[in-house]
Protein backbone atom coordinates (compact mmCIF):
# COMPACT_ATOMS: atom_id res chain seq x y z
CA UNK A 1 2.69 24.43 -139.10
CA UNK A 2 0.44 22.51 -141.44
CA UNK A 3 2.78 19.92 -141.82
CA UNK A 4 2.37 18.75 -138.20
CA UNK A 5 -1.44 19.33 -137.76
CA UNK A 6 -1.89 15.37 -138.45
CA UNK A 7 0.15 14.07 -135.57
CA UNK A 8 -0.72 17.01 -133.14
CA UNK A 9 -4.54 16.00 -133.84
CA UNK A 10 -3.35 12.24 -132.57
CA UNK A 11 -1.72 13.54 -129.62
CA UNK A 12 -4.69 15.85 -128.45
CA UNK A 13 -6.91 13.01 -128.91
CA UNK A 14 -4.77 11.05 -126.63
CA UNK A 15 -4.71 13.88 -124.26
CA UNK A 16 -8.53 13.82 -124.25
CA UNK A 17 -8.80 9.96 -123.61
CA UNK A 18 -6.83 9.88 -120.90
CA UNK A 19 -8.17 12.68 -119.24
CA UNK A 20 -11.62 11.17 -119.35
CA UNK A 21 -10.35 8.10 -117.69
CA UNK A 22 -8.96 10.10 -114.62
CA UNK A 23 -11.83 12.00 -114.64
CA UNK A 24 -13.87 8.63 -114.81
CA UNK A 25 -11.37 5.86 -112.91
CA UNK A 26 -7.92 6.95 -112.74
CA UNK A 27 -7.84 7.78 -109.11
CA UNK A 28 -7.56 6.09 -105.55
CA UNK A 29 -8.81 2.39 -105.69
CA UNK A 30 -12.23 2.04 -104.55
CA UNK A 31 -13.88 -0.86 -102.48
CA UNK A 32 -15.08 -2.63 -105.34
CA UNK A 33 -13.30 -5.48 -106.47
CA UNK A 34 -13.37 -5.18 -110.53
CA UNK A 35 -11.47 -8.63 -110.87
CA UNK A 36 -10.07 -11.49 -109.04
CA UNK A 37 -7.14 -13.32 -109.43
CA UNK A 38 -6.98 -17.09 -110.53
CA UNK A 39 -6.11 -19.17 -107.55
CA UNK A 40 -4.93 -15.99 -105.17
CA UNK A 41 -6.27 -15.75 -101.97
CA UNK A 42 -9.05 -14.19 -103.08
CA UNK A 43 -10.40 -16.62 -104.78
CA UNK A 44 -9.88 -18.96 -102.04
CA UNK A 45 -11.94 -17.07 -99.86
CA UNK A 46 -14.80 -16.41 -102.35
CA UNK A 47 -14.76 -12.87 -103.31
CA UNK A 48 -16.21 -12.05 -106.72
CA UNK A 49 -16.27 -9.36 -109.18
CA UNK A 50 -18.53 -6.77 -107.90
CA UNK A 51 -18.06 -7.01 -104.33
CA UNK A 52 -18.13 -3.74 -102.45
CA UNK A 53 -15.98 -4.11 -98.71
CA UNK A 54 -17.28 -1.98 -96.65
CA UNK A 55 -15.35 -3.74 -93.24
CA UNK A 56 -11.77 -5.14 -92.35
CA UNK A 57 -12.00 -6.96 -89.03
CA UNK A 58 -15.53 -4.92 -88.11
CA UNK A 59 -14.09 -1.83 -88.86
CA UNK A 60 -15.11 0.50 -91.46
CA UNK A 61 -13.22 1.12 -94.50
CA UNK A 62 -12.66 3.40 -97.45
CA UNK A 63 -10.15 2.35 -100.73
CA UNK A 64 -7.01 3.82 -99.36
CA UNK A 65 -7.71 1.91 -95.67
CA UNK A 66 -8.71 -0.88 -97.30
CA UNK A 67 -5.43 -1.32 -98.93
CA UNK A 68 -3.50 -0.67 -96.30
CA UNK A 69 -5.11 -3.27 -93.99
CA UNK A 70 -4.21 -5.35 -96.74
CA UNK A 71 -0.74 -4.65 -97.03
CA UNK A 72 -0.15 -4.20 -93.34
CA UNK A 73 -1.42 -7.68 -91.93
CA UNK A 74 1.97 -9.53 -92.26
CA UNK A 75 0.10 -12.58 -93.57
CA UNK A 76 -2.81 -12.37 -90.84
CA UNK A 77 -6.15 -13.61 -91.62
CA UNK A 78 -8.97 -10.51 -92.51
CA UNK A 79 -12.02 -10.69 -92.27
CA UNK A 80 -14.11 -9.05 -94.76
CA UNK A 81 -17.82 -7.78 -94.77
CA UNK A 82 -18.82 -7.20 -98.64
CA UNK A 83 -21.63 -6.22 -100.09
CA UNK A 84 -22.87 -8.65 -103.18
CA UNK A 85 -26.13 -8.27 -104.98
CA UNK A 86 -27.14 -5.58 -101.68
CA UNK A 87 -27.01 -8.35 -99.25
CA UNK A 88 -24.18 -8.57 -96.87
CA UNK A 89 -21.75 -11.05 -96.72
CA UNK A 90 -18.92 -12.18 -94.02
CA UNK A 91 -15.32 -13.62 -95.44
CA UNK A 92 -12.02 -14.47 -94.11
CA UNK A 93 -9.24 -13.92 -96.36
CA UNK A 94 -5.50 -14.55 -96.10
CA UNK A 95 -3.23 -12.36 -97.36
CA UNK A 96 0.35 -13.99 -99.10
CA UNK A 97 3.44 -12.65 -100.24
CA UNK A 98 2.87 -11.42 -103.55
CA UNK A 99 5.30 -9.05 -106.23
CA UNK A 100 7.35 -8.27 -102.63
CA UNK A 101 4.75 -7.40 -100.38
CA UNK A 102 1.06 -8.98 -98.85
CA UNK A 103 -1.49 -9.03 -101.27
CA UNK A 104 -4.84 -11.06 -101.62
CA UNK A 105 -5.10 -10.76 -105.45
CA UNK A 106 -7.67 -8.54 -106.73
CA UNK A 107 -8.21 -5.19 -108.90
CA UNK A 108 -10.36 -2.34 -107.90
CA UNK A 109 -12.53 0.01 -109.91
CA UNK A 110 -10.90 3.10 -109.90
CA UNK A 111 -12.49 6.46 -108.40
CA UNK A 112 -12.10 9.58 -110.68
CA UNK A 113 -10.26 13.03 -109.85
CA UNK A 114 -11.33 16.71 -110.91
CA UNK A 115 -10.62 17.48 -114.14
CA UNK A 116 -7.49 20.20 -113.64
CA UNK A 117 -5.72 17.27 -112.38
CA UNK A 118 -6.95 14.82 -114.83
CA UNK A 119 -5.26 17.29 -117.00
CA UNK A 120 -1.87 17.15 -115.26
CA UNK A 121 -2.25 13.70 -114.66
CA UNK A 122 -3.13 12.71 -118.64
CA UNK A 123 -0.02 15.20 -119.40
CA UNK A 124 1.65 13.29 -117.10
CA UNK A 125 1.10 10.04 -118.66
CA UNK A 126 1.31 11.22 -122.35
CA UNK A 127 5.32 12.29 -121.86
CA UNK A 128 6.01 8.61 -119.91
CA UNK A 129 4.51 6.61 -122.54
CA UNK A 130 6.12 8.73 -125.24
CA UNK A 131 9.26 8.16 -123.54
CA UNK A 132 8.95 4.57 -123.63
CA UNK A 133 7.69 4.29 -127.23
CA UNK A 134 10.31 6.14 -128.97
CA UNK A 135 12.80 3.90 -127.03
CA UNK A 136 11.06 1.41 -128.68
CA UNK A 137 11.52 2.52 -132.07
CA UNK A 138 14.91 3.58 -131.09
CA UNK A 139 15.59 -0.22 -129.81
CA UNK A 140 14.53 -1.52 -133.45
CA UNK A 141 17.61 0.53 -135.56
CA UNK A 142 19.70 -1.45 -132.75
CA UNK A 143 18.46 -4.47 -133.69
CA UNK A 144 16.38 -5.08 -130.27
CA UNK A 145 12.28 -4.72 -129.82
CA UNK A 146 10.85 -6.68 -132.76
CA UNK A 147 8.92 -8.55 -131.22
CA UNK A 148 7.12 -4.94 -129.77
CA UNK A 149 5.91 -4.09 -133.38
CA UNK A 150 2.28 -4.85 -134.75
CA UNK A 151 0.42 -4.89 -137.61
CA UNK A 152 -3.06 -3.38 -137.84
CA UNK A 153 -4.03 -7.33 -137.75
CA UNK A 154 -2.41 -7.16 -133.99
CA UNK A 155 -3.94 -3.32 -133.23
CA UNK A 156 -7.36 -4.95 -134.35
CA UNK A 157 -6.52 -8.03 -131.93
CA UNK A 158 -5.80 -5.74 -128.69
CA UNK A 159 -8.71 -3.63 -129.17
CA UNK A 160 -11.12 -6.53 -129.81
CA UNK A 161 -9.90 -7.79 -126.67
CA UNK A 162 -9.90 -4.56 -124.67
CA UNK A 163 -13.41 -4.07 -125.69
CA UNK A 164 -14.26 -7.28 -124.01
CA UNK A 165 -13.02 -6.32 -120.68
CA UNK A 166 -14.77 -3.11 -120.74
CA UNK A 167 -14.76 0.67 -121.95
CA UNK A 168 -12.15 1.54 -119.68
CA UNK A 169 -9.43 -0.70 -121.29
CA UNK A 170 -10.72 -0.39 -124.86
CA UNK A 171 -9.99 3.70 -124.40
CA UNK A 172 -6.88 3.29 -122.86
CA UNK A 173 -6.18 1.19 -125.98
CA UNK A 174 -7.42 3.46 -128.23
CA UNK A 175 -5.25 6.16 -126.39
CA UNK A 176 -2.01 4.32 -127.17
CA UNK A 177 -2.83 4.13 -130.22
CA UNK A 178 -3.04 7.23 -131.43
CA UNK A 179 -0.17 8.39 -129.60
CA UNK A 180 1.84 5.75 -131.36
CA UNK A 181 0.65 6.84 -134.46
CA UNK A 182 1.66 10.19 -133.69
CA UNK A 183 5.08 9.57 -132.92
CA UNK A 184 5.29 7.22 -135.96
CA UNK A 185 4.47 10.29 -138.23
CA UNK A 186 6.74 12.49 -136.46
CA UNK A 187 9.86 10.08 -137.79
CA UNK A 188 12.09 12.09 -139.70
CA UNK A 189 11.52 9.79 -142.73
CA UNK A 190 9.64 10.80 -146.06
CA UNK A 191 6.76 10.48 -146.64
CA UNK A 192 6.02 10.45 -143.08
CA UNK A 193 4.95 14.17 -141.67
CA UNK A 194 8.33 14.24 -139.53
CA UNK A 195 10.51 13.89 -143.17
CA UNK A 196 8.28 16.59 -144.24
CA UNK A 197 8.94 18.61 -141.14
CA UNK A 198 12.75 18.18 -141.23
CA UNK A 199 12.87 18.96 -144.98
CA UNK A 200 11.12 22.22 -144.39
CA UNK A 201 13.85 23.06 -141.30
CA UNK A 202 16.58 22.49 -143.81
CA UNK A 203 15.09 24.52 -146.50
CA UNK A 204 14.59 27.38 -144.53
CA UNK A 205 18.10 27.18 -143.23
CA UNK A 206 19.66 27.17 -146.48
CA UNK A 207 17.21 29.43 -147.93
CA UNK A 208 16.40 27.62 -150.91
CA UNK A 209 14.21 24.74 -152.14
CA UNK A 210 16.11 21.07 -152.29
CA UNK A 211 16.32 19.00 -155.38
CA UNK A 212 13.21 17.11 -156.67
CA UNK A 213 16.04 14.09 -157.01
CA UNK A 214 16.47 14.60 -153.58
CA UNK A 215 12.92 14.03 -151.95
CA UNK A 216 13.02 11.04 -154.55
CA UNK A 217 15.80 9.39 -153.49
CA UNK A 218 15.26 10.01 -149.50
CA UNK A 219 11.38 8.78 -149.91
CA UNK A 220 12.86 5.35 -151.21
CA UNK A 221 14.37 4.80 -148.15
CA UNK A 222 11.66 6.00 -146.31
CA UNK A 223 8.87 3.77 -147.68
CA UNK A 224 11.64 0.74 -147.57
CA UNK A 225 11.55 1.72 -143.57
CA UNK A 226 7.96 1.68 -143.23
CA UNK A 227 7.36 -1.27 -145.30
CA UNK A 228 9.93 -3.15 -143.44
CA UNK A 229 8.20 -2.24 -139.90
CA UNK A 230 4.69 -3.11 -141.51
CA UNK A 231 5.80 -6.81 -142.45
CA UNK A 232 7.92 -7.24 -139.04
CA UNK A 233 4.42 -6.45 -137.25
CA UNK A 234 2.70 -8.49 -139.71
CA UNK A 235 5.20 -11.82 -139.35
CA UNK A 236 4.99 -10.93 -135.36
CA UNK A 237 0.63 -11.12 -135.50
CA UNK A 238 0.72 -13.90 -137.50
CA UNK A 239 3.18 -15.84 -135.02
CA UNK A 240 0.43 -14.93 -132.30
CA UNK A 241 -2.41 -16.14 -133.96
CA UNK A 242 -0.82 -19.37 -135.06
């Protein structure tokens, strides 16, 4: 259907952005630290962005064992043999309790994953975050969620930002983005593409075209919804900025 070509074009660009990103980083954590943690143990001990470990205690370690020596020393000091700027390095971290379980406070680039499974795995992620945005919008009719909507002022914001800490986060941005506008345009609200769509379901069921008075009166409401939406983003941006 024509009608829906607009947000079906969002959604398969979604589709494509987050499959790059498995394909790219979406995988098992590496050994390279991408970030560290404001005063986590980390930090403490001197790791930096851009470390590669490459030992736990002398032993040899990919991502996945590197995690799980982590995670497995019960508070225990490690020590950790990086590799910064292609010199080797020695360092003795201690791992502390942190979100329920021993952590030392970093992030790790990401290792990518063929693409049949980047496929699955963008799929994947598509229908959970669609799930959680149209609970969203359903939370607004109740009332709940304002503070969730944005303005282009706050879309321009995140993106600006996520552009700043790298291509990775700026496409996953850009993802959920489009995917919201998708599911925006699939509302059942004229002039949106979903009022359009639902219109056309109804006509066909009754067989016969509906009232001009009738797409009139429903698109009032319609553009009162969006309108309402765009200045509850706006009031919400402009709260953030101030």
């Amino acid at each position: 259907m024509a009608i829906a070509a607009g947000p079906a074009a969002n959604i398969a660009l979604t589709l494509v952005i987050f499959t790059i990103l498995f394909t790219q980083v979406g995988g098992d954590p590496s050994r390279t630290i991408a970030s560290v943690a404001a005063d986590s143990p980390a930090e403490e001990a001197g790791l930096q962005a851009g470390d590669r470990v490459i030992a736990v205690d002398g032993d040899p370690v990919d991502g996945v064992a590197l995690g799980e020596r982590i995670v497995g020393s019960e508070g225990a000091p490690l020590t950790l043999t990086v590799v910064r700027d292609g010199e080797e390095q020695t360092l003795v971290v201690t791992p502390r309790v942190i979100d329920g379980g021993y952590r030392i406070g970093i992030i790790r680039e990401g290792t990518g994953v063929p693409p049949l499974e980047a496929i699955g795995r963008s799929v994947e992620v598509t229908g959970i975050v669609s799930k959680e945005i149209t609970l969203s919008i359903g939370r607004l009719f109740t009332g709940e969620g304002r503070d969730e909507v944005s303005s282009p002022i706050g879309i321009t914001r995140v993106s600006s930002e996520a552009a700043e800490e790298g291509w990775e986060n700026y496409l996953w941005v850009l993802g959920l983005i489009s995917l919201s506008l998708a599911l925006l345009n699939l509302l059942p609200l004229l002039p949106l593409d979903g009022g359009h769509i639902l219109f056309t379901l109804i006509e066909g069921a009754r067989g016969k075209f509906l009232q001009r008075e009738v797409y009139e009166r429903v698109s009032v409401v319609g553009l009162a919804v969006v309108l309402l939406l765009f200045f509850v983003g706006l009031s919400n941006d402009i709260g953030k900025l101030s």
